[in-house]
N, C-alpha and C. Protein backbone atom coordinates (compact mmCIF):
# COMPACT_ATOMS: atom_id res chain seq x y z
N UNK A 1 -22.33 -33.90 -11.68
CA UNK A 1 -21.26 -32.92 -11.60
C UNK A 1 -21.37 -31.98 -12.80
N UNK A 2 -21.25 -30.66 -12.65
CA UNK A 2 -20.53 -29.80 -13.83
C UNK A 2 -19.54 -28.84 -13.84
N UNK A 3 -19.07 -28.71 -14.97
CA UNK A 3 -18.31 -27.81 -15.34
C UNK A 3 -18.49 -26.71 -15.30
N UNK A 4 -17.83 -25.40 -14.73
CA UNK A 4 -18.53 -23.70 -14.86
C UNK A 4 -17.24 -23.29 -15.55
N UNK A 5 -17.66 -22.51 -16.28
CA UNK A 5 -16.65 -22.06 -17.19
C UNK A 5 -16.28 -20.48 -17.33
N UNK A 6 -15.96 -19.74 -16.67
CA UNK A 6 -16.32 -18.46 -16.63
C UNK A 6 -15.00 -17.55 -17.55
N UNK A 7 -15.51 -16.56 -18.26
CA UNK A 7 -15.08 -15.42 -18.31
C UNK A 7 -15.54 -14.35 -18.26
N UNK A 8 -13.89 -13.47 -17.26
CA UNK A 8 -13.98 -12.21 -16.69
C UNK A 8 -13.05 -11.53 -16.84
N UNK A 9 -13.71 -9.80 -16.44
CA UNK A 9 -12.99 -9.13 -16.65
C UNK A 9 -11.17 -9.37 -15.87
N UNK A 10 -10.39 -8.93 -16.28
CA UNK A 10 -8.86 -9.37 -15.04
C UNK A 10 -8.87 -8.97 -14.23
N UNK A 11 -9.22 -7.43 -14.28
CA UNK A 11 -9.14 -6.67 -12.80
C UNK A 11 -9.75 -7.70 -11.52
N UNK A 12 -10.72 -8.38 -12.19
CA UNK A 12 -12.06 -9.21 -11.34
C UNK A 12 -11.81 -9.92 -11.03
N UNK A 13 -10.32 -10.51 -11.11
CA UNK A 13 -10.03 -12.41 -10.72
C UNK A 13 -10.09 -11.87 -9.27
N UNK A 14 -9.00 -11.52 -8.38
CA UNK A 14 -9.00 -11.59 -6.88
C UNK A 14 -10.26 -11.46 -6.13
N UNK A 15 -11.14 -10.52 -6.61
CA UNK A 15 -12.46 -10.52 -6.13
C UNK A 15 -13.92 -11.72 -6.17
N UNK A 16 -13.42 -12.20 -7.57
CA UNK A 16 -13.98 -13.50 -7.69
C UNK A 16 -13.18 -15.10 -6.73
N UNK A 17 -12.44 -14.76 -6.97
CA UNK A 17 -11.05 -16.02 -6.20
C UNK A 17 -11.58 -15.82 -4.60
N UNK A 18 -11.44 -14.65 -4.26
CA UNK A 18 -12.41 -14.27 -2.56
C UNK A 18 -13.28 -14.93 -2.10
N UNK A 19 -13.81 -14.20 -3.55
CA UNK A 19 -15.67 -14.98 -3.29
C UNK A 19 -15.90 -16.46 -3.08
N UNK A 20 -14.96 -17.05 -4.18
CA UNK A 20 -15.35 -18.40 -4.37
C UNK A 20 -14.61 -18.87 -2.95
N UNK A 21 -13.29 -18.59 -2.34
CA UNK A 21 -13.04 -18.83 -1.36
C UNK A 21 -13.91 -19.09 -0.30
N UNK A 22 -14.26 -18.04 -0.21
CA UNK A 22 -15.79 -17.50 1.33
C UNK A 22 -16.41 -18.79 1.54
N UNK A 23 -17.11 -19.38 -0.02
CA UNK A 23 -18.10 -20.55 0.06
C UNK A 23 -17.59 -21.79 0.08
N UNK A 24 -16.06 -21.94 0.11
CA UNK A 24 -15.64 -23.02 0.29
C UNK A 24 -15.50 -23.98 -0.75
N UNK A 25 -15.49 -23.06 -1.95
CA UNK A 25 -15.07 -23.41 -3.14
C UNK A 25 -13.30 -23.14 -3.97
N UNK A 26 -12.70 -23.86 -3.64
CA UNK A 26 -11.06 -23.97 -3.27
C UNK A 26 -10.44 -24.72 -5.11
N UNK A 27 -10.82 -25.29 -5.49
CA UNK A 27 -10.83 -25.94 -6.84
C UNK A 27 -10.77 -25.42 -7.45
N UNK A 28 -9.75 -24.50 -8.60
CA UNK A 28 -10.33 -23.75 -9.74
C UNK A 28 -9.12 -23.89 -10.87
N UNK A 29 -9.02 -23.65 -12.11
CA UNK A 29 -7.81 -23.04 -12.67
C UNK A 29 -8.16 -22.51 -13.81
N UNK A 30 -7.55 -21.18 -13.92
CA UNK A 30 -7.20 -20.24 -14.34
C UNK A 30 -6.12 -19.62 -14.99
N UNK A 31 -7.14 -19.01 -16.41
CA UNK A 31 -6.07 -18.86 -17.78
C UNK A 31 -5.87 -17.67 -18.19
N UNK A 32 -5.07 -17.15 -19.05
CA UNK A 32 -5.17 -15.55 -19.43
C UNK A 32 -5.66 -16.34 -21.05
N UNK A 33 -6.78 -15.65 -21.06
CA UNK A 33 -7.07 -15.86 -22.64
C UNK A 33 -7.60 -14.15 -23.52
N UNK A 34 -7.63 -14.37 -24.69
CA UNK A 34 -8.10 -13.23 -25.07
C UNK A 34 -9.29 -13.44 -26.32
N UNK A 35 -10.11 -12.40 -26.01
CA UNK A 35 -11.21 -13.08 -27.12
C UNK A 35 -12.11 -11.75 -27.06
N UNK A 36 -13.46 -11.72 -27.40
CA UNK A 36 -14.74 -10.97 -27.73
C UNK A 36 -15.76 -11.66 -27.83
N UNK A 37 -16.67 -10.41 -27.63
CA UNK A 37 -17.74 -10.75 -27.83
C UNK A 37 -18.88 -9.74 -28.45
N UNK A 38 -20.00 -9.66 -28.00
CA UNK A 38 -20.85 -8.48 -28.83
C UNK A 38 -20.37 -7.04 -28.95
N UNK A 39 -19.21 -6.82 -28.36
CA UNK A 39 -18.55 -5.77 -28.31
C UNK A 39 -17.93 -5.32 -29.75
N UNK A 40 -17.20 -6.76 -29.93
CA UNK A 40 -16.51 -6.38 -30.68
C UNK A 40 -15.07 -5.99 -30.96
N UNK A 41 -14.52 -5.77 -29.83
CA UNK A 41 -13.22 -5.26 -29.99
C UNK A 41 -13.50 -3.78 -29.35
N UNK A 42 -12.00 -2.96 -29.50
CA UNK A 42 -12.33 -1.52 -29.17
C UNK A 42 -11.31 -0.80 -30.36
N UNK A 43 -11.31 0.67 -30.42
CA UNK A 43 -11.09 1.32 -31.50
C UNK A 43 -9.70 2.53 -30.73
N UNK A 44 -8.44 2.53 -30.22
CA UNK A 44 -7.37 2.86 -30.16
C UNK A 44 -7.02 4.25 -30.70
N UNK A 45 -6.10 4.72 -30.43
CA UNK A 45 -5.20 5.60 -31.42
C UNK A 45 -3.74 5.87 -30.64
N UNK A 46 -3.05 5.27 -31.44
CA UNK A 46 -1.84 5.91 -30.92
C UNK A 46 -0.67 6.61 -32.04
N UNK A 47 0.00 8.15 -32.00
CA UNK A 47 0.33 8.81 -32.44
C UNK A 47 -0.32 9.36 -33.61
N UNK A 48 -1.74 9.41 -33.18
CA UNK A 48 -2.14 9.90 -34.18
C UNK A 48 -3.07 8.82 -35.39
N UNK A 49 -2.72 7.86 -35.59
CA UNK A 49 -3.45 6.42 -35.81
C UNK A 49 -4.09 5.47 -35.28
N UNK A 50 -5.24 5.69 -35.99
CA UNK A 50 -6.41 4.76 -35.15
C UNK A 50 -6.17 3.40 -35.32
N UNK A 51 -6.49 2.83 -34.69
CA UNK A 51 -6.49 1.32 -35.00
C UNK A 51 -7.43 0.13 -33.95
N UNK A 52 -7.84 -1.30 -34.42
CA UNK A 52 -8.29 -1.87 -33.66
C UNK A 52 -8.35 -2.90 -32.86
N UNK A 53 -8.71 -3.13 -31.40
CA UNK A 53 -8.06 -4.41 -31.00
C UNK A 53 -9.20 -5.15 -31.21
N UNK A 54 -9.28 -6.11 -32.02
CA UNK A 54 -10.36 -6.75 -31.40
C UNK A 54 -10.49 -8.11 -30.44
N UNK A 55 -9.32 -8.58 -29.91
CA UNK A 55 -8.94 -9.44 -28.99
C UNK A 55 -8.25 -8.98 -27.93
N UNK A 56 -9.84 -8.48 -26.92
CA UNK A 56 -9.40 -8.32 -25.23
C UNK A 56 -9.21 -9.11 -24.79
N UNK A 57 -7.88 -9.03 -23.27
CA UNK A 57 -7.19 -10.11 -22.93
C UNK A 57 -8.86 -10.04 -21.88
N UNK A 58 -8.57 -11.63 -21.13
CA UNK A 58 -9.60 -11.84 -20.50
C UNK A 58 -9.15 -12.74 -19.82
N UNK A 59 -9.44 -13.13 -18.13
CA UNK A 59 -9.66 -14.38 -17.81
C UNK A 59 -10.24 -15.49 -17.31
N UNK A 60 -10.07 -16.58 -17.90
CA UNK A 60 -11.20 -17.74 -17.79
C UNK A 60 -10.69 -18.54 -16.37
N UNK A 61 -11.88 -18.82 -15.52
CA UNK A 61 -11.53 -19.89 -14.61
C UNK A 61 -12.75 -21.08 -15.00
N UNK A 62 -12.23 -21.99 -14.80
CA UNK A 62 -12.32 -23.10 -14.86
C UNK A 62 -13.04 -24.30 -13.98
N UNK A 63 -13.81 -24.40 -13.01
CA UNK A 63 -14.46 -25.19 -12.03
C UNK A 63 -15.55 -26.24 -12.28
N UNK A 64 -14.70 -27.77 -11.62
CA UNK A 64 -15.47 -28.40 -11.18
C UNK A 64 -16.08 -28.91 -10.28
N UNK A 65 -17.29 -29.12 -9.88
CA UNK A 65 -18.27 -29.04 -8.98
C UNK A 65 -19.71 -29.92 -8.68
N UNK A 66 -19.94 -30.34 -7.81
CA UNK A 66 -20.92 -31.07 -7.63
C UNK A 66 -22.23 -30.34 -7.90
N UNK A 67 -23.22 -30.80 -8.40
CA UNK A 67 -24.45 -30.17 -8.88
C UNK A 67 -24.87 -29.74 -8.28
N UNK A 68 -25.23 -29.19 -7.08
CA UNK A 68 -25.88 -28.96 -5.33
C UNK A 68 -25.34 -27.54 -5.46
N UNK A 69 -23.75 -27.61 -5.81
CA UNK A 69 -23.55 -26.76 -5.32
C UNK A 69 -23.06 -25.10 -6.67
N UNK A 70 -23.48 -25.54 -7.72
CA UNK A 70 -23.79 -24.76 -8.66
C UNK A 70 -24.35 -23.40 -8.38
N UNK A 71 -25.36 -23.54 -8.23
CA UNK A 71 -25.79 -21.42 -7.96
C UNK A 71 -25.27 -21.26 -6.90
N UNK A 72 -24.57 -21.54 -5.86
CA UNK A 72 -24.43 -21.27 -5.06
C UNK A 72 -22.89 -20.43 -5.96
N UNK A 73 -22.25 -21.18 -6.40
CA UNK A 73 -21.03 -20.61 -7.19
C UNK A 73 -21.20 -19.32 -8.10
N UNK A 74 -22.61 -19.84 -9.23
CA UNK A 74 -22.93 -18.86 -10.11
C UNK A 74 -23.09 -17.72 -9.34
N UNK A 75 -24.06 -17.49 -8.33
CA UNK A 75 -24.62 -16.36 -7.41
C UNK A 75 -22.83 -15.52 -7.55
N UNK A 76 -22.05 -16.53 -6.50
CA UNK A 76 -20.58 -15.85 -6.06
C UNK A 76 -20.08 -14.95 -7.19
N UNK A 77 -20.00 -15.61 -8.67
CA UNK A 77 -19.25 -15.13 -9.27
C UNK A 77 -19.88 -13.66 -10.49
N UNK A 78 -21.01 -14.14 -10.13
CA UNK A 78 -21.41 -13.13 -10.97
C UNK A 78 -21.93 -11.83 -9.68
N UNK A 79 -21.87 -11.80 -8.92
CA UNK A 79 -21.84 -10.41 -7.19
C UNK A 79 -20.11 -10.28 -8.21
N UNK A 80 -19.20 -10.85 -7.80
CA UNK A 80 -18.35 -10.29 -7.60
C UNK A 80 -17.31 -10.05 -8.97
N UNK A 81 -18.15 -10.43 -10.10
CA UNK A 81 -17.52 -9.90 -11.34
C UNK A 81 -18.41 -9.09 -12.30
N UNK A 82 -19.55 -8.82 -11.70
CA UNK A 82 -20.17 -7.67 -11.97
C UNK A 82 -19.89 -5.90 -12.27
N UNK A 83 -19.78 -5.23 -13.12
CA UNK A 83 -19.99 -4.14 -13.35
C UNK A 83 -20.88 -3.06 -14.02
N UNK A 84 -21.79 -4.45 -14.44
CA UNK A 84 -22.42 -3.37 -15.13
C UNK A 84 -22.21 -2.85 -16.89
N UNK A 85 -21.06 -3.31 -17.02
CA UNK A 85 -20.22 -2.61 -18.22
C UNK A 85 -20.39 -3.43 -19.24
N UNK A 86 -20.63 -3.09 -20.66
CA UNK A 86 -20.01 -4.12 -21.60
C UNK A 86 -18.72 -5.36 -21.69
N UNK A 87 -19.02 -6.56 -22.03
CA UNK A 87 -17.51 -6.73 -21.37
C UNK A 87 -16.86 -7.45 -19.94
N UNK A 88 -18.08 -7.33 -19.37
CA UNK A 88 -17.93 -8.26 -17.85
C UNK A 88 -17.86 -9.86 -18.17
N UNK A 89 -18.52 -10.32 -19.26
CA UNK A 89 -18.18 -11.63 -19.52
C UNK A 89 -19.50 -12.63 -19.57
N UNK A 90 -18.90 -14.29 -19.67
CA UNK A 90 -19.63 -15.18 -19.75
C UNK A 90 -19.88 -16.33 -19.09
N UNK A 91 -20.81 -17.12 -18.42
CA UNK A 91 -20.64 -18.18 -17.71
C UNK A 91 -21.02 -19.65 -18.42
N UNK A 92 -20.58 -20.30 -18.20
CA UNK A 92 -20.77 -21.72 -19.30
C UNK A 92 -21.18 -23.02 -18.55
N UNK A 93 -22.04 -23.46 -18.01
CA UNK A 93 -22.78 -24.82 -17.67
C UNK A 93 -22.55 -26.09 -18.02
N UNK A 94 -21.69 -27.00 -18.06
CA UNK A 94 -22.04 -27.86 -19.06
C UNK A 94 -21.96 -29.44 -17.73
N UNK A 95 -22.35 -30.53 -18.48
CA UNK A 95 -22.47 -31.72 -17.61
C UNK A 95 -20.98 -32.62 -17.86
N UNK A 96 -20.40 -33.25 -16.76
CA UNK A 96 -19.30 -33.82 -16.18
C UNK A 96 -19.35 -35.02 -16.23
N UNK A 97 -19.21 -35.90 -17.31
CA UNK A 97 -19.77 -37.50 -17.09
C UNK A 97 -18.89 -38.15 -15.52
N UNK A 98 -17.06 -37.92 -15.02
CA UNK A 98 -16.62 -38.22 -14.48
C UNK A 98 -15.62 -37.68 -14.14
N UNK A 99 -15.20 -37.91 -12.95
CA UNK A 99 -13.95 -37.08 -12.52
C UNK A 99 -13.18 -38.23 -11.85
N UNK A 100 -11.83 -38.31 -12.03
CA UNK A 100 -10.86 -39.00 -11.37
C UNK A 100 -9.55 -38.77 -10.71
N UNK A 101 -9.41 -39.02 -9.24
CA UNK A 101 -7.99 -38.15 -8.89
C UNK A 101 -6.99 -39.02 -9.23
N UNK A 102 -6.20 -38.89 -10.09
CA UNK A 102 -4.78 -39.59 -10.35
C UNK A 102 -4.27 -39.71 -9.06
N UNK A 103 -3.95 -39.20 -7.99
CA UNK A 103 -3.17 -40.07 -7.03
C UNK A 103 -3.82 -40.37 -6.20
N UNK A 104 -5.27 -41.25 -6.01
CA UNK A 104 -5.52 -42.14 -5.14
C UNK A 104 -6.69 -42.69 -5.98
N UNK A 105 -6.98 -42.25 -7.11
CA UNK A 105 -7.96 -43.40 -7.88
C UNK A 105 -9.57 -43.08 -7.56
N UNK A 106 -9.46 -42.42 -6.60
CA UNK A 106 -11.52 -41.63 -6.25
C UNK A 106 -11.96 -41.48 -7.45
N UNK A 107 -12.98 -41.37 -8.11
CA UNK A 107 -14.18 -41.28 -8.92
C UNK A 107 -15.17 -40.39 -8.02
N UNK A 108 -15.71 -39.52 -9.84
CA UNK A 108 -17.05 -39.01 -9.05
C UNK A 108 -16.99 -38.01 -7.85
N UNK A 109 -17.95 -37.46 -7.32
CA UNK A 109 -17.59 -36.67 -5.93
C UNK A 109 -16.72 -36.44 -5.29
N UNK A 110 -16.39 -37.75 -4.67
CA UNK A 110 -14.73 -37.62 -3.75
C UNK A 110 -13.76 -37.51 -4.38
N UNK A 111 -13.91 -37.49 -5.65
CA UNK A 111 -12.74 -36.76 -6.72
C UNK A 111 -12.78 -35.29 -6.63
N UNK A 112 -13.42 -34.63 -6.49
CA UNK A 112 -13.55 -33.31 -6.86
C UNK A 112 -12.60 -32.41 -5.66
């Protein structure tokens, strides 16, 4: 099993949430976080004063998933949170020693 860890742009959640829908990927949760990256931040002005943000809001979803079915997800999410732009975001891989559903006790796969 792993973990996908994504951040994206906001505009991009419904289009990603679609996507992952389509493939029958229904499991997810999703945060408003704010952060950077090689960007940096961006550079403002209001009334006349510049100033900088450097913590764009962003949001992260969260999915776990059986190994099989990994690119099949990655593919989804990166079609549909794509722009092209600085700023579209990051995807994160990592391995799942176990999963357990609190209300019926499944492990593993049939947990998910």
């Amino acid at each position: 099993m792993k973990k996908i860890i994504t951040i994206i742009r906001p505009d991009k959640l419904e289009d990603v949430k679609q996507a992952l829908e389509d493939i029958g990927c229904h499991g997810m949760t999703v945060l408003e976080v704010k952060g950077r990256g090689i960007q940096l931040g961006i550079t403002e002005s209001y009334r006349g004063t510049d100033y900088k943000v450097d913590l764009l809001p962003k949001t992260q979803i969260e999915i776990v998933a059986k190994t099989e079915d990994v690119d099949e997800i990655v593919d989804a999410i990166v079609k549909n949170a794509h722009t092209g732009c600085i700023g579209d975001g990051k995807i994160f891989i990592s391995s799942v020693d176990d999963v357990i559903r609190i209300r019926t006790g499944e492990r593993g796969n049939k947990a998910i």
